[in-house]
PDB file of N, CA and C in Angstrom:
ATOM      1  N   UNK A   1     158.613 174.292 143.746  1.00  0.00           N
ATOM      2  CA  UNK A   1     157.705 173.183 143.684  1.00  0.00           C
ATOM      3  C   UNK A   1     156.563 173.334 144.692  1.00  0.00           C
ATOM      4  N   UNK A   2     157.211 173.689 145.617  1.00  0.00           N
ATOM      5  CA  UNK A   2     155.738 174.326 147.185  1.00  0.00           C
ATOM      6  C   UNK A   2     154.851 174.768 146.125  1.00  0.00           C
ATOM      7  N   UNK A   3     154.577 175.666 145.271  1.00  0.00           N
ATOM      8  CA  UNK A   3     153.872 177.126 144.648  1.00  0.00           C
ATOM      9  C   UNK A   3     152.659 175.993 144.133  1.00  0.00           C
ATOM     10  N   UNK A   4     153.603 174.971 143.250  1.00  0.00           N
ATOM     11  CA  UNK A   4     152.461 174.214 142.323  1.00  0.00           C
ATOM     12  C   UNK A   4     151.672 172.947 143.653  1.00  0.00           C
ATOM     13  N   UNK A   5     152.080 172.493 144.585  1.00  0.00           N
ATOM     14  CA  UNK A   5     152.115 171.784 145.378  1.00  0.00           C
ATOM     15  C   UNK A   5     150.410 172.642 146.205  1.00  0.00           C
ATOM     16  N   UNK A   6     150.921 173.881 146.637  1.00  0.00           N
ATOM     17  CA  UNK A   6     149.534 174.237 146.943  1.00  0.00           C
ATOM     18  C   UNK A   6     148.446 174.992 146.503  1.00  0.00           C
ATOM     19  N   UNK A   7     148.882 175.003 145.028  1.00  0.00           N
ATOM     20  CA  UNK A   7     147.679 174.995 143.915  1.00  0.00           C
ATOM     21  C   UNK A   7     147.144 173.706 143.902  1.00  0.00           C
ATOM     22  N   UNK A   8     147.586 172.669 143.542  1.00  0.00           N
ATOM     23  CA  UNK A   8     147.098 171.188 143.451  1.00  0.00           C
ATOM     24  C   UNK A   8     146.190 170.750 144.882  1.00  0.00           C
ATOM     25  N   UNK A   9     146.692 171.327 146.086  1.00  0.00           N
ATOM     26  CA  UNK A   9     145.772 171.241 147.066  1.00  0.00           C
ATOM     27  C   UNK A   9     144.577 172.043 147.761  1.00  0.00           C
ATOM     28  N   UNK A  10     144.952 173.329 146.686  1.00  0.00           N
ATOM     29  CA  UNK A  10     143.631 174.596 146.583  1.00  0.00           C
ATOM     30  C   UNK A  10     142.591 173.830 146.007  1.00  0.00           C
ATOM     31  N   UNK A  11     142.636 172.950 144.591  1.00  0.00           N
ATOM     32  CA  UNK A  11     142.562 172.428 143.801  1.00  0.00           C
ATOM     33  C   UNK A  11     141.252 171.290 144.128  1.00  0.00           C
ATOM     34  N   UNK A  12     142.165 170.754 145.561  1.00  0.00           N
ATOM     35  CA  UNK A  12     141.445 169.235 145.638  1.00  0.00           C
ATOM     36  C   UNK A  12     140.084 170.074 146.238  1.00  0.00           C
ATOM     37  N   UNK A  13     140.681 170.823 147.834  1.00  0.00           N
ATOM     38  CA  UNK A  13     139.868 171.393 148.015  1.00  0.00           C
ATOM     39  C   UNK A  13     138.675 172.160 147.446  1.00  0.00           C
ATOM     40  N   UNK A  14     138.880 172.536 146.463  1.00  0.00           N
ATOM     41  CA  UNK A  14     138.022 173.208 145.948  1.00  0.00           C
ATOM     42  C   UNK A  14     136.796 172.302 145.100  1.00  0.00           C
ATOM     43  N   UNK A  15     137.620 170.815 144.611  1.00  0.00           N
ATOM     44  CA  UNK A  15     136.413 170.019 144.208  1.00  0.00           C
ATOM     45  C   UNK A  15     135.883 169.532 145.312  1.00  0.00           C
ATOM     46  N   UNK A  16     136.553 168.935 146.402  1.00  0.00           N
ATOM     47  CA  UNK A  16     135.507 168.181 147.637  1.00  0.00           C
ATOM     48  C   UNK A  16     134.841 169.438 148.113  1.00  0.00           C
ATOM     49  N   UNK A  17     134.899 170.088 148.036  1.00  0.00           N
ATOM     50  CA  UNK A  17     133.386 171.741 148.586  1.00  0.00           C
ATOM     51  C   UNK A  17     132.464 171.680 147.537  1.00  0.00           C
ATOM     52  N   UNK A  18     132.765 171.329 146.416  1.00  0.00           N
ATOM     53  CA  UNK A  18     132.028 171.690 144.823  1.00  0.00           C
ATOM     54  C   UNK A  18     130.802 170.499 145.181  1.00  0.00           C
ATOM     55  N   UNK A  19     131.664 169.283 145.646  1.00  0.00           N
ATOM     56  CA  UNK A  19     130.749 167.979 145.966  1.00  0.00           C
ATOM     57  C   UNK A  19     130.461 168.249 146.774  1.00  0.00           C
ATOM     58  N   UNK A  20     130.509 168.482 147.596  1.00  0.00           N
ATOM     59  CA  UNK A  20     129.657 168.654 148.948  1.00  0.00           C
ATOM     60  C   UNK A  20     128.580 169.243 149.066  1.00  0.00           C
ATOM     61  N   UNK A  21     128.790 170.379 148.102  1.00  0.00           N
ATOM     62  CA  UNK A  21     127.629 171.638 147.932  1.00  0.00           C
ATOM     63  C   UNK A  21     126.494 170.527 147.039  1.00  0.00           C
ATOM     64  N   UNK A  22     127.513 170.030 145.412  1.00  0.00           N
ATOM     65  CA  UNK A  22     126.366 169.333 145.337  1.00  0.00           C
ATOM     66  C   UNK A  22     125.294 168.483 145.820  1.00  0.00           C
ATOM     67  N   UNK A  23     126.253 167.803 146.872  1.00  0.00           N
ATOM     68  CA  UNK A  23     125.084 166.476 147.660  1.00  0.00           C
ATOM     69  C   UNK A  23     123.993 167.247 148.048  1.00  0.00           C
ATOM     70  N   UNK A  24     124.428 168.420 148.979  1.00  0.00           N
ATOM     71  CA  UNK A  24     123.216 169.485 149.573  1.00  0.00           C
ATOM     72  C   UNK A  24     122.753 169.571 148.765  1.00  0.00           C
ATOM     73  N   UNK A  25     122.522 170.420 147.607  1.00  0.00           N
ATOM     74  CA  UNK A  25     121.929 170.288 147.140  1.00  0.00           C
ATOM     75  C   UNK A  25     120.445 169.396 146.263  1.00  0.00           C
ATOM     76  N   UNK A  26     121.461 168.555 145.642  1.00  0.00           N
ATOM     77  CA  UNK A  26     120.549 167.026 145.603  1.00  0.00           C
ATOM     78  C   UNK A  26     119.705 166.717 146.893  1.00  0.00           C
ATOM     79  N   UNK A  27     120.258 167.098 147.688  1.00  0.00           N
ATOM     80  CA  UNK A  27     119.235 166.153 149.251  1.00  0.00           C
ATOM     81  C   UNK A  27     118.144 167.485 149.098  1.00  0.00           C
ATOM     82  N   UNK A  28     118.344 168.438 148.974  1.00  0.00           N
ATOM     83  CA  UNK A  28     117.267 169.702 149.432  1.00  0.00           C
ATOM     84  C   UNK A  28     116.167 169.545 148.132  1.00  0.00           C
ATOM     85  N   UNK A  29     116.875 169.102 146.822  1.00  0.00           N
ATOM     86  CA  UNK A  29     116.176 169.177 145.966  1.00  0.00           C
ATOM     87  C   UNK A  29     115.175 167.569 146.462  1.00  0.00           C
ATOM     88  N   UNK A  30     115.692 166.763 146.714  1.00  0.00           N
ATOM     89  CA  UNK A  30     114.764 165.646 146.891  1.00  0.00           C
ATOM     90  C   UNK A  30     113.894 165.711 147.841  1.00  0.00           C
ATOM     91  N   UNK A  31     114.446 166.099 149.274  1.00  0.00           N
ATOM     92  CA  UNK A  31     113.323 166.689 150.214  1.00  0.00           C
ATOM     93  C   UNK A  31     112.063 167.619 149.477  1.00  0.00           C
ATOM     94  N   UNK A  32     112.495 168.621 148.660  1.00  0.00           N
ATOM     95  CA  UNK A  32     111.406 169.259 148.420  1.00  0.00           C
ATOM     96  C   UNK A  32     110.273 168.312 147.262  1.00  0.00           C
ATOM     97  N   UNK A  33     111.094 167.768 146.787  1.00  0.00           N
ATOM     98  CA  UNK A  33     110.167 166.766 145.883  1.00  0.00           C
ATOM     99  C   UNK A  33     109.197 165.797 146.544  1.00  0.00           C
ATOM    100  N   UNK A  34     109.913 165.471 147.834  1.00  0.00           N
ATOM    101  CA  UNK A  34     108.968 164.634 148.718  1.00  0.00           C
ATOM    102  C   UNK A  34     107.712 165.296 149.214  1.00  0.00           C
ATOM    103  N   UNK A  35     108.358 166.738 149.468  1.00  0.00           N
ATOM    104  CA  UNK A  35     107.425 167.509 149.938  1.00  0.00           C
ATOM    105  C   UNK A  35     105.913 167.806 148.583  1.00  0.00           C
ATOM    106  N   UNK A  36     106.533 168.176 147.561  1.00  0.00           N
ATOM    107  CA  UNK A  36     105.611 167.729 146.594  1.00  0.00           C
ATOM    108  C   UNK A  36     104.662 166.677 146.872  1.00  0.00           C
ATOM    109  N   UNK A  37     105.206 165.574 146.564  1.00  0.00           N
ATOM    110  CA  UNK A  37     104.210 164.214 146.152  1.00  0.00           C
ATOM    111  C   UNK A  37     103.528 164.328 147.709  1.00  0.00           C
ATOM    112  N   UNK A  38     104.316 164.249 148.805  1.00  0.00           N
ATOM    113  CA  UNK A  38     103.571 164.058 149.935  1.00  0.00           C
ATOM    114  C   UNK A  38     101.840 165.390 149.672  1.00  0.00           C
ATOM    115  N   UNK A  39     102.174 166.570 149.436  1.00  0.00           N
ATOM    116  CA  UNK A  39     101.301 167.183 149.067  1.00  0.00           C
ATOM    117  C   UNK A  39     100.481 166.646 148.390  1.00  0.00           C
ATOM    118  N   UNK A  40     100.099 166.292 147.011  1.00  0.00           N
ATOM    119  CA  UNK A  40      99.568 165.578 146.098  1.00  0.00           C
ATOM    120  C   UNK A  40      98.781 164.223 146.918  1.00  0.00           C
ATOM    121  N   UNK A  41      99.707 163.838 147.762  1.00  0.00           N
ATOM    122  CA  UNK A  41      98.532 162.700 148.358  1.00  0.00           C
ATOM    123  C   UNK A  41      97.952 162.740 150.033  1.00  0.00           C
ATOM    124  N   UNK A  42      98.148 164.644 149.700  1.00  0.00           N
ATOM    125  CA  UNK A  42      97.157 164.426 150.929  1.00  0.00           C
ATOM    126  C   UNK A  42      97.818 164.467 152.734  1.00  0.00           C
ATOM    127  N   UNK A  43      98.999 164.634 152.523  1.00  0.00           N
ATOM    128  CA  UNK A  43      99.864 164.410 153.326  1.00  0.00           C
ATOM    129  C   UNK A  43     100.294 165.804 153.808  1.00  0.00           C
ATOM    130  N   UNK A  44     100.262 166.110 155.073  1.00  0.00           N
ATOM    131  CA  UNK A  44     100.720 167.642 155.844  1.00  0.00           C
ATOM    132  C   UNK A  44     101.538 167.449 156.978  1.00  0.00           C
ATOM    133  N   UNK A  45     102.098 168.746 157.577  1.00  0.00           N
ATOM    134  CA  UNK A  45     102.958 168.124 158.878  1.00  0.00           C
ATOM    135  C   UNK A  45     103.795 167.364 158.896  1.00  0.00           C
ATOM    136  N   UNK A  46     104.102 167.287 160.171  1.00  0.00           N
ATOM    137  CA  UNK A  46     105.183 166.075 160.686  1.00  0.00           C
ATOM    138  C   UNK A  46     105.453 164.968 159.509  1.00  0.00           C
ATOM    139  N   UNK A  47     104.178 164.246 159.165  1.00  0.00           N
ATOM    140  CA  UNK A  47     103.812 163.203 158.157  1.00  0.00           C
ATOM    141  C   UNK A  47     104.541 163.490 157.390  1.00  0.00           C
ATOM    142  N   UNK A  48     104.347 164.891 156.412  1.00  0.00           N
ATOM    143  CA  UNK A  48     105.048 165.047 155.415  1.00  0.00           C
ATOM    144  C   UNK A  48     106.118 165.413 155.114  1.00  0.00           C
ATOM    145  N   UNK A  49     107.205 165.521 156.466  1.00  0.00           N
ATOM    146  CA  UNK A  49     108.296 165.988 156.724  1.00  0.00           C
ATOM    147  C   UNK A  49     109.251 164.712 156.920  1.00  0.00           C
ATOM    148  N   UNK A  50     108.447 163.450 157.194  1.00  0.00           N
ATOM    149  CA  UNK A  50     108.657 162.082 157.162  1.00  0.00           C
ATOM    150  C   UNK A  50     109.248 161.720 155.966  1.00  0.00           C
ATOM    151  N   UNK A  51     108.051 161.794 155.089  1.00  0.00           N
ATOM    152  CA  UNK A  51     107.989 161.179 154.057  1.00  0.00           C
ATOM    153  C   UNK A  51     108.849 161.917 152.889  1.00  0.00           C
ATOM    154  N   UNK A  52     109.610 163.537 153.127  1.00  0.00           N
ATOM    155  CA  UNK A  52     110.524 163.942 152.091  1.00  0.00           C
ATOM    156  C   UNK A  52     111.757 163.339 152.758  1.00  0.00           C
ATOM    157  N   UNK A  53     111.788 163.326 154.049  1.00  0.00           N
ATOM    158  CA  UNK A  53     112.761 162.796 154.287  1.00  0.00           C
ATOM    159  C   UNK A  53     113.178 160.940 154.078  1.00  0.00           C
ATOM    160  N   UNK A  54     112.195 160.305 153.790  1.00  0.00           N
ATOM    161  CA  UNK A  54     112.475 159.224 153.158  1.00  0.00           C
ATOM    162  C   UNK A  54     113.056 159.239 151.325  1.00  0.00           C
ATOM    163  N   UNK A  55     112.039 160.148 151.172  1.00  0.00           N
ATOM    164  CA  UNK A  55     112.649 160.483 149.647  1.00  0.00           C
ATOM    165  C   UNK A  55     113.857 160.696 149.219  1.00  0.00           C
ATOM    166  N   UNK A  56     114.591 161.249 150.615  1.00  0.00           N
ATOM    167  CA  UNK A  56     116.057 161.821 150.590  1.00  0.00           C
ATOM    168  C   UNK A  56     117.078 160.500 150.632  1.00  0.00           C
ATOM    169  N   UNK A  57     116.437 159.584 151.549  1.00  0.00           N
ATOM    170  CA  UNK A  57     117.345 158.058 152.224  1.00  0.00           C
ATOM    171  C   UNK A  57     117.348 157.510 150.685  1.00  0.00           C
ATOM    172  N   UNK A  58     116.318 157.027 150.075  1.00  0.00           N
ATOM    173  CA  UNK A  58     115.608 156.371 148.766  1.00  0.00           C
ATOM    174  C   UNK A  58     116.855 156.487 147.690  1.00  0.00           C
ATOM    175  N   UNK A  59     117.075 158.259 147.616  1.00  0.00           N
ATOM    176  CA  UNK A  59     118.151 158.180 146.490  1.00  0.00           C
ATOM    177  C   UNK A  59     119.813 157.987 146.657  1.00  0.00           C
ATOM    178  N   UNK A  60     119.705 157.012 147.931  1.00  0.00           N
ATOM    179  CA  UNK A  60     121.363 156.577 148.532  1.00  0.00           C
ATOM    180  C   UNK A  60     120.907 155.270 147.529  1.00  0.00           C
ATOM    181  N   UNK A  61     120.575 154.808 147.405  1.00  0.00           N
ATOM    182  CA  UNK A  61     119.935 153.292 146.546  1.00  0.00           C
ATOM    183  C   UNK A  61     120.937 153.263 145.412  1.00  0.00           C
ATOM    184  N   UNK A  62     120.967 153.967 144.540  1.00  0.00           N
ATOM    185  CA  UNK A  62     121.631 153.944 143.785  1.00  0.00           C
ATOM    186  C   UNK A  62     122.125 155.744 142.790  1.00  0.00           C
ATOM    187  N   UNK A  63     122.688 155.438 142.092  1.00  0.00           N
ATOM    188  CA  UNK A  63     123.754 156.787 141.123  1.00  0.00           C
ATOM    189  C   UNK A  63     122.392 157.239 140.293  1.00  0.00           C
ATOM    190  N   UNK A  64     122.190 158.470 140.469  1.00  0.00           N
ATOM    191  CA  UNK A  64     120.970 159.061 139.176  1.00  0.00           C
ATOM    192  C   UNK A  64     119.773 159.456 140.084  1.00  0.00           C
ATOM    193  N   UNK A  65     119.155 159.736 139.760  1.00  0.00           N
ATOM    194  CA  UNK A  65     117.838 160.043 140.227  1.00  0.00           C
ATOM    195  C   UNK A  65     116.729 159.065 139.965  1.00  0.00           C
ATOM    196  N   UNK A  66     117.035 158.020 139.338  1.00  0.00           N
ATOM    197  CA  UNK A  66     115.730 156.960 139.320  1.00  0.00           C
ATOM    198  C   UNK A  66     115.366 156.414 140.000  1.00  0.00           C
ATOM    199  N   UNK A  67     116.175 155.860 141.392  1.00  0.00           N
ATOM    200  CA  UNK A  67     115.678 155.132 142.450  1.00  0.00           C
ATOM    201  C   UNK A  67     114.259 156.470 143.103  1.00  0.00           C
ATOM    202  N   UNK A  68     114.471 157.516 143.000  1.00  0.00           N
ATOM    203  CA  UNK A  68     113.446 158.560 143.630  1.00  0.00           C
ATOM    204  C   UNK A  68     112.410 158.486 142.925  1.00  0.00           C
ATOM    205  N   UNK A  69     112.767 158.655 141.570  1.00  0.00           N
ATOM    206  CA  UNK A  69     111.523 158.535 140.502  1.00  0.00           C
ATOM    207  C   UNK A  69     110.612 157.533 140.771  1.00  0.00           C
ATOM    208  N   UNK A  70     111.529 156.278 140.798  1.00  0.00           N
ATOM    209  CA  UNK A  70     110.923 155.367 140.932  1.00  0.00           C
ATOM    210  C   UNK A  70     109.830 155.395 142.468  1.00  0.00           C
ATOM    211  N   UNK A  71     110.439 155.685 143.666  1.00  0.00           N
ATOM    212  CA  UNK A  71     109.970 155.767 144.652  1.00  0.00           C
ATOM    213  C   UNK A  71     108.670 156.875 144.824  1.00  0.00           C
ATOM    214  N   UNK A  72     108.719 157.740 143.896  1.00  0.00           N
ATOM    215  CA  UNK A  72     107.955 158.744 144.124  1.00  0.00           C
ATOM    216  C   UNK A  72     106.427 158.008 143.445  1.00  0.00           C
ATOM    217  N   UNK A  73     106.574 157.768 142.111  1.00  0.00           N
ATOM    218  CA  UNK A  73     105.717 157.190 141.377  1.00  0.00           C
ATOM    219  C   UNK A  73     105.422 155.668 142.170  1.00  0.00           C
ATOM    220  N   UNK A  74     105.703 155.042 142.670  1.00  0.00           N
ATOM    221  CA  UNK A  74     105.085 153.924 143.381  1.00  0.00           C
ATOM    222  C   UNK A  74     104.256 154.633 144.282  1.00  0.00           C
ATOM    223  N   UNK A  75     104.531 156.072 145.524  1.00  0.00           N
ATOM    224  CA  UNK A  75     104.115 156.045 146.419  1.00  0.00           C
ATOM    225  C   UNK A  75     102.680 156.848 145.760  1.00  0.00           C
ATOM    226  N   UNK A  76     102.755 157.783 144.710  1.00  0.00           N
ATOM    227  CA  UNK A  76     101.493 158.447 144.219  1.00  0.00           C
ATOM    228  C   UNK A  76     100.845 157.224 143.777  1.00  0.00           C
ATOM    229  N   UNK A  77     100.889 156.275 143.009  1.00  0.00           N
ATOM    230  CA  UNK A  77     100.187 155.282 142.533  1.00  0.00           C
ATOM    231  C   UNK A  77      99.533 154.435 143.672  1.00  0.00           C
ATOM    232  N   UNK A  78     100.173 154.266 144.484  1.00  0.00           N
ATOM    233  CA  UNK A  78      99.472 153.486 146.504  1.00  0.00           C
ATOM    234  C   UNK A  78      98.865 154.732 146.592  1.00  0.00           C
ATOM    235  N   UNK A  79      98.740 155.872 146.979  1.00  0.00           N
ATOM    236  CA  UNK A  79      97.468 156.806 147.328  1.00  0.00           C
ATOM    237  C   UNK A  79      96.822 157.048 146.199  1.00  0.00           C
ATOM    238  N   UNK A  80      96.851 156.450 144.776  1.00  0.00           N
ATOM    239  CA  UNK A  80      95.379 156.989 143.891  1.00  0.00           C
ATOM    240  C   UNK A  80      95.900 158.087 143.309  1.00  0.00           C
ATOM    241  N   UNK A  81      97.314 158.674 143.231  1.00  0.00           N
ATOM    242  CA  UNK A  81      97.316 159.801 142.004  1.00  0.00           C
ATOM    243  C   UNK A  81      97.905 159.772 140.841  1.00  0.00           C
ATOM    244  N   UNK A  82      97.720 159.824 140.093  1.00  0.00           N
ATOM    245  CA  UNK A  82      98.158 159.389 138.922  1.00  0.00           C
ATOM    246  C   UNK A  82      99.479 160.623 138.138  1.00  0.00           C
ATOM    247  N   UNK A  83     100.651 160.378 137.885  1.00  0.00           N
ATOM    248  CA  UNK A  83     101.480 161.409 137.557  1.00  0.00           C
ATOM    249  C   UNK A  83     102.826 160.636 136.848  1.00  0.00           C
ATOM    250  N   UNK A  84     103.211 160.866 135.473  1.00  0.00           N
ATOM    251  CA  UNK A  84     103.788 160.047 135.244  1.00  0.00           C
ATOM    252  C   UNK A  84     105.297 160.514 135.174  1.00  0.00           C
ATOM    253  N   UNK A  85     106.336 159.676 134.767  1.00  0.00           N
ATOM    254  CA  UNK A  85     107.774 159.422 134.876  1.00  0.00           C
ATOM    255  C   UNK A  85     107.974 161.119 134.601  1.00  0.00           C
ATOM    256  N   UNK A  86     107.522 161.467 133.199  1.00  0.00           N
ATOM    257  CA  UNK A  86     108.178 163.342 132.837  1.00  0.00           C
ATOM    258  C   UNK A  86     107.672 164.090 133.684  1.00  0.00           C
ATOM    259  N   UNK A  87     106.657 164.024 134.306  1.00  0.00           N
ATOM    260  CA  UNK A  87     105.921 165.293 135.309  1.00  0.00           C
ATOM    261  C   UNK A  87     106.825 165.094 136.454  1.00  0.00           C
ATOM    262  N   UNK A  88     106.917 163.950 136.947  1.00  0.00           N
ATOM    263  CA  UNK A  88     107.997 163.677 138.431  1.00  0.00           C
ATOM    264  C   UNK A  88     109.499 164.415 137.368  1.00  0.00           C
ATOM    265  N   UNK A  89     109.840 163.945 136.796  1.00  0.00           N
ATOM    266  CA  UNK A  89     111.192 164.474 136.034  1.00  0.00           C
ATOM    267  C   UNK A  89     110.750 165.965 136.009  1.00  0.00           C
ATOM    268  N   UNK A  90     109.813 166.554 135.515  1.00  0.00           N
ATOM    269  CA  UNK A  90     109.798 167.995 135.498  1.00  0.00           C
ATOM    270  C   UNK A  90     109.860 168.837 136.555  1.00  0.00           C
ATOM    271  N   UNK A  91     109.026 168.353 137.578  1.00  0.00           N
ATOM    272  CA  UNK A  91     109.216 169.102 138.896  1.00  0.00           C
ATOM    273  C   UNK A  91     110.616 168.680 139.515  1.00  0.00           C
ATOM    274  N   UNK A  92     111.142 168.175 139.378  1.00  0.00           N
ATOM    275  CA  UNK A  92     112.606 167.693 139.569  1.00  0.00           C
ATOM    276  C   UNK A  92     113.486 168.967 139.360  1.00  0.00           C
ATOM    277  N   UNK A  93     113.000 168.831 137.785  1.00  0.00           N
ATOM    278  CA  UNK A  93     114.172 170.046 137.190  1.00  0.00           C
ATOM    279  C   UNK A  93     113.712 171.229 137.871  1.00  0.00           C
ATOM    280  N   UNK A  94     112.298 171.641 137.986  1.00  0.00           N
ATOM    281  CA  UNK A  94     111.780 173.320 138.562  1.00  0.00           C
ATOM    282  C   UNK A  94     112.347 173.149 139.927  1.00  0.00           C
ATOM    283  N   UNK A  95     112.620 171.933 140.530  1.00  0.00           N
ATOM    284  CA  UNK A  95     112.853 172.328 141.976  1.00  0.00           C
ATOM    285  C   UNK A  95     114.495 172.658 142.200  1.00  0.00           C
ATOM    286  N   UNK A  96     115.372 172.111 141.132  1.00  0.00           N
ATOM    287  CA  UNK A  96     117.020 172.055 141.333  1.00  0.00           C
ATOM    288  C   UNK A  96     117.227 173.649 141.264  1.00  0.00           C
ATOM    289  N   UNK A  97     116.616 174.548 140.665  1.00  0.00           N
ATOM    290  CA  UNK A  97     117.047 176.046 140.973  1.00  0.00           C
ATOM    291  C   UNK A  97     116.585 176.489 142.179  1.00  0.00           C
ATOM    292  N   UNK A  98     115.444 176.057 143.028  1.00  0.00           N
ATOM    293  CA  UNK A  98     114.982 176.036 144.039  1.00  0.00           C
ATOM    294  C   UNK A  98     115.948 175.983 145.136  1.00  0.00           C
ATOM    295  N   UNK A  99     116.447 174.479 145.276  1.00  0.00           N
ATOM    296  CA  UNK A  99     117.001 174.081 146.364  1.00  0.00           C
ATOM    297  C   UNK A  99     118.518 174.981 146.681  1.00  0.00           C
ATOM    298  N   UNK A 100     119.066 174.735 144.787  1.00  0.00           N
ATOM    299  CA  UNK A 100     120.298 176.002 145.120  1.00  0.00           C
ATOM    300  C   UNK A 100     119.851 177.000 145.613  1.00  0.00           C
ATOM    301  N   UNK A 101     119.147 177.920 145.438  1.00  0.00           N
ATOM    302  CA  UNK A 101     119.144 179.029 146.145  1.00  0.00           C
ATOM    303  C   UNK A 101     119.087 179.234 147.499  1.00  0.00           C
ATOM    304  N   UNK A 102     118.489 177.866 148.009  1.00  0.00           N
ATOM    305  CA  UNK A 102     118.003 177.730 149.225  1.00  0.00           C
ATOM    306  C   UNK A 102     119.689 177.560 150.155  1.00  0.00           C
ATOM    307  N   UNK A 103     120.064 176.553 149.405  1.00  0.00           N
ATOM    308  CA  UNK A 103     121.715 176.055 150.482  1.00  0.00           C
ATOM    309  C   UNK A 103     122.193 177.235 149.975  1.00  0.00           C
ATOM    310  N   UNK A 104     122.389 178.143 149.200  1.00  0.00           N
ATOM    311  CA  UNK A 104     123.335 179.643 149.041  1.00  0.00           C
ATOM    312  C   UNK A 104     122.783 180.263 149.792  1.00  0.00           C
ATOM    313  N   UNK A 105     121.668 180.452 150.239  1.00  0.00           N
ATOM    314  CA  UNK A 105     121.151 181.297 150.920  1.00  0.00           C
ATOM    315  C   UNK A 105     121.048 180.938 152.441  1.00  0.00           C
ATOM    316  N   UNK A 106     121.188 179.524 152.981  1.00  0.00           N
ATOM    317  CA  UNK A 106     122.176 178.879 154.397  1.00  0.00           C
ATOM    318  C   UNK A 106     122.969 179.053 154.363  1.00  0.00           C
ATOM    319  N   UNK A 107     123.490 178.818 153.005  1.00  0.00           N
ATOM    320  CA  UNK A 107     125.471 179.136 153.761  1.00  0.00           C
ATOM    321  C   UNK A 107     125.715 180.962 153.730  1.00  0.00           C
ATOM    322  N   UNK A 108     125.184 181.452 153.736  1.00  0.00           N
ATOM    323  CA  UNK A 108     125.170 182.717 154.169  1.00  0.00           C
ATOM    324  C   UNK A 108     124.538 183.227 155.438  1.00  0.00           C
ATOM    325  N   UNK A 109     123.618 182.757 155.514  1.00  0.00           N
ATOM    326  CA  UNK A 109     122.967 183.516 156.965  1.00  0.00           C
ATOM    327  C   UNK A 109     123.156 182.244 158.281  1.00  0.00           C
TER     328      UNK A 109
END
């Protein structure tokens, strides 16, 4: 019974790392999205290192990615740029292969 006992706890382990990796992920992918829009309106530096990192707090709000969407598109619309729901959704998706590579490539070096 031990044998199956610490398969089942290889097991758990192996999903709470799976999640974990994902959150990193998600957070790196949203930082860089901040880093986006902050770009787009003009925003460099420190400033804009602020403001992905708010992007990152934003999507504790709620499950999904819409609280960001949402946040992103309010903050381009207050500086004057115009970009709608699929373009924020698209750079979303170009950035999620991004960010993985990025945390695989921390948790290695």
């Amino acid at each position: 019974m031990s044998s199956f006992d610490d398969r089942e706890r290889a097991e758990e382990a192996r999903y709470a790392m799976d999640q974990q990796s994902q959150m990193r992920v998600t957070a790196r992918r949203n930082k860089l999205l901040g880093l986006w829009a902050a770009g787009l309106m003009g925003v460099s530096g420190a400033e804009a290192e602020a403001y992905a990192k708010s992007v990152v707090v934003a999507d504790l709000e709620e499950a999904g990615d819409g609280d960001v969407i949402r946040k992103i598109l309010a903050d381009l619309s207050a500086a004057g740029v115009t970009r709608t729901e699929a373009q924020v959704k698209e750079e979303l998706a170009r950035l999620l292969p991004v960010a993985r590579e990025e945390i695989a490539r921390d948790s290695k070096g």
